[in-house]
Protein backbone atom coordinates (compact mmCIF):
# COMPACT_ATOMS: atom_id res chain seq x y z
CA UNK A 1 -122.74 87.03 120.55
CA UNK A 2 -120.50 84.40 122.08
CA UNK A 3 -120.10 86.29 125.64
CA UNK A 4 -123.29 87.68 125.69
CA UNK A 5 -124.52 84.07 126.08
CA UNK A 6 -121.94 83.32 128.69
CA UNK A 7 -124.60 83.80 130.93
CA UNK A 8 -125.66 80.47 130.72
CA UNK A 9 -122.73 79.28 132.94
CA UNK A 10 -123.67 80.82 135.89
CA UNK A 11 -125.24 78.16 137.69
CA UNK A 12 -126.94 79.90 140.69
CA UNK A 13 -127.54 83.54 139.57
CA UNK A 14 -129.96 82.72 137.17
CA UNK A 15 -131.97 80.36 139.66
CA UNK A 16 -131.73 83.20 142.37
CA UNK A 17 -132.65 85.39 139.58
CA UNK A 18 -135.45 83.75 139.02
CA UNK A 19 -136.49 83.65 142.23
CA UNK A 20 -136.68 87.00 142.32
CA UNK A 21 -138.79 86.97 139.20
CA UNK A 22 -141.12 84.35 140.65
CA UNK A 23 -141.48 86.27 143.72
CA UNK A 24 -139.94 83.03 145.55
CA UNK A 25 -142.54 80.63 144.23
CA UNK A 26 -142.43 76.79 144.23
CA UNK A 27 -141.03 76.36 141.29
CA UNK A 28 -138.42 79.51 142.01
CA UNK A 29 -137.42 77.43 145.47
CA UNK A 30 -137.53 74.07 143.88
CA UNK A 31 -135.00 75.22 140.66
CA UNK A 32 -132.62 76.39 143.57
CA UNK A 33 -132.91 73.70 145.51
CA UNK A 34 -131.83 71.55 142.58
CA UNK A 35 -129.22 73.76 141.03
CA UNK A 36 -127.43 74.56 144.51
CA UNK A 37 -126.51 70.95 145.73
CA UNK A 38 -125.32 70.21 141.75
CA UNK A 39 -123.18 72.99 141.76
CA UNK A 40 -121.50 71.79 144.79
CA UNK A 41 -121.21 67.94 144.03
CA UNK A 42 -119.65 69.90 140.40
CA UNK A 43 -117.09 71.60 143.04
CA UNK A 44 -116.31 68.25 145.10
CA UNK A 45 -116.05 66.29 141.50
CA UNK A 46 -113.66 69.13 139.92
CA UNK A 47 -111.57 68.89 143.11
CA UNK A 48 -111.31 64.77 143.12
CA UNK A 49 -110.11 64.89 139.26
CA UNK A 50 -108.05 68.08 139.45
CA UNK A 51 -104.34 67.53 140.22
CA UNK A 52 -102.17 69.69 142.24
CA UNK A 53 -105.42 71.09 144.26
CA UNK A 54 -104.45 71.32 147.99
CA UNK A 55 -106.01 72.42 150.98
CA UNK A 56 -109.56 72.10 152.42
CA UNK A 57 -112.86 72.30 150.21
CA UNK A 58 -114.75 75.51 150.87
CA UNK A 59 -118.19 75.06 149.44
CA UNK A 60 -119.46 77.92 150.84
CA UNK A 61 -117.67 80.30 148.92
CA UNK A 62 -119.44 78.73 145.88
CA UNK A 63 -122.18 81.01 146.10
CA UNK A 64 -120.21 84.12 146.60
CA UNK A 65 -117.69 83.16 143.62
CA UNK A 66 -120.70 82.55 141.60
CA UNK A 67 -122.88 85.85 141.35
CA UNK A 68 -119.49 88.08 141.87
CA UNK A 69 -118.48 86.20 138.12
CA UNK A 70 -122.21 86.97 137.20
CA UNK A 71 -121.75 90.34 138.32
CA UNK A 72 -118.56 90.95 136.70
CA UNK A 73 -120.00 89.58 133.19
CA UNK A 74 -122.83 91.79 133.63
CA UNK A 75 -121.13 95.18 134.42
CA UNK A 76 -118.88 94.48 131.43
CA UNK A 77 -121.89 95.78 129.06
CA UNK A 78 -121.58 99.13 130.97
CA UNK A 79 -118.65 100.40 129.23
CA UNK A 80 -117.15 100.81 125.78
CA UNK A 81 -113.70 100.65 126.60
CA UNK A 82 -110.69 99.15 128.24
CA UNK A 83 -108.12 100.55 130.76
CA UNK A 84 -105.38 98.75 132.60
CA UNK A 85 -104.50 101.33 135.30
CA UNK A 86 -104.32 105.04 133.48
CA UNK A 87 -103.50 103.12 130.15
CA UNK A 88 -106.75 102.20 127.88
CA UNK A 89 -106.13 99.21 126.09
CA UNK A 90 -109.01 100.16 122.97
């Protein structure tokens, strides 16, 4: 029940999802609008305590990394089993 609830870590899928939902409604614009700039002051805030972390910041891939995660946790319900290559696993 655990991962099924994992869900509730995606920070902008379920706002966008909602959206959707809401048919882009106030409310659907205004919980983006407030989830989006958290996420990324989260990003900027994990990168200032995180050691070892090089390079430039690249907030825009925020939204990409976000709803492929969401749509990797959601096409793991699809299946019953596990394969690494030709070998299943379960």
């Amino acid at each position: 029940m655990g991962f099924a609830f994992s869900f509730m870590t995606e920070a902008l899928p379920l706002p966008v999802l909602f959206g959707f939902i809401s048919h882009f409604s106030a409310a659907g614009a205004m919980v983006l609008a407030a989830t989006l700039p958290a996420r990324i002051l989260l990003h900027y805030l994990v990168r200032a305590a995180a050691i070892g972390i090089t390079g430039p910041a690249r907030p825009w891939l925020i939204p990409a990394q976000d709803c492929m995660r969401f749509a990797v946790w959601a096409m793991s319900f699809m299946g019953s089993n596990v394969r690494c290559g030709f070998k299943p696993l379960i």
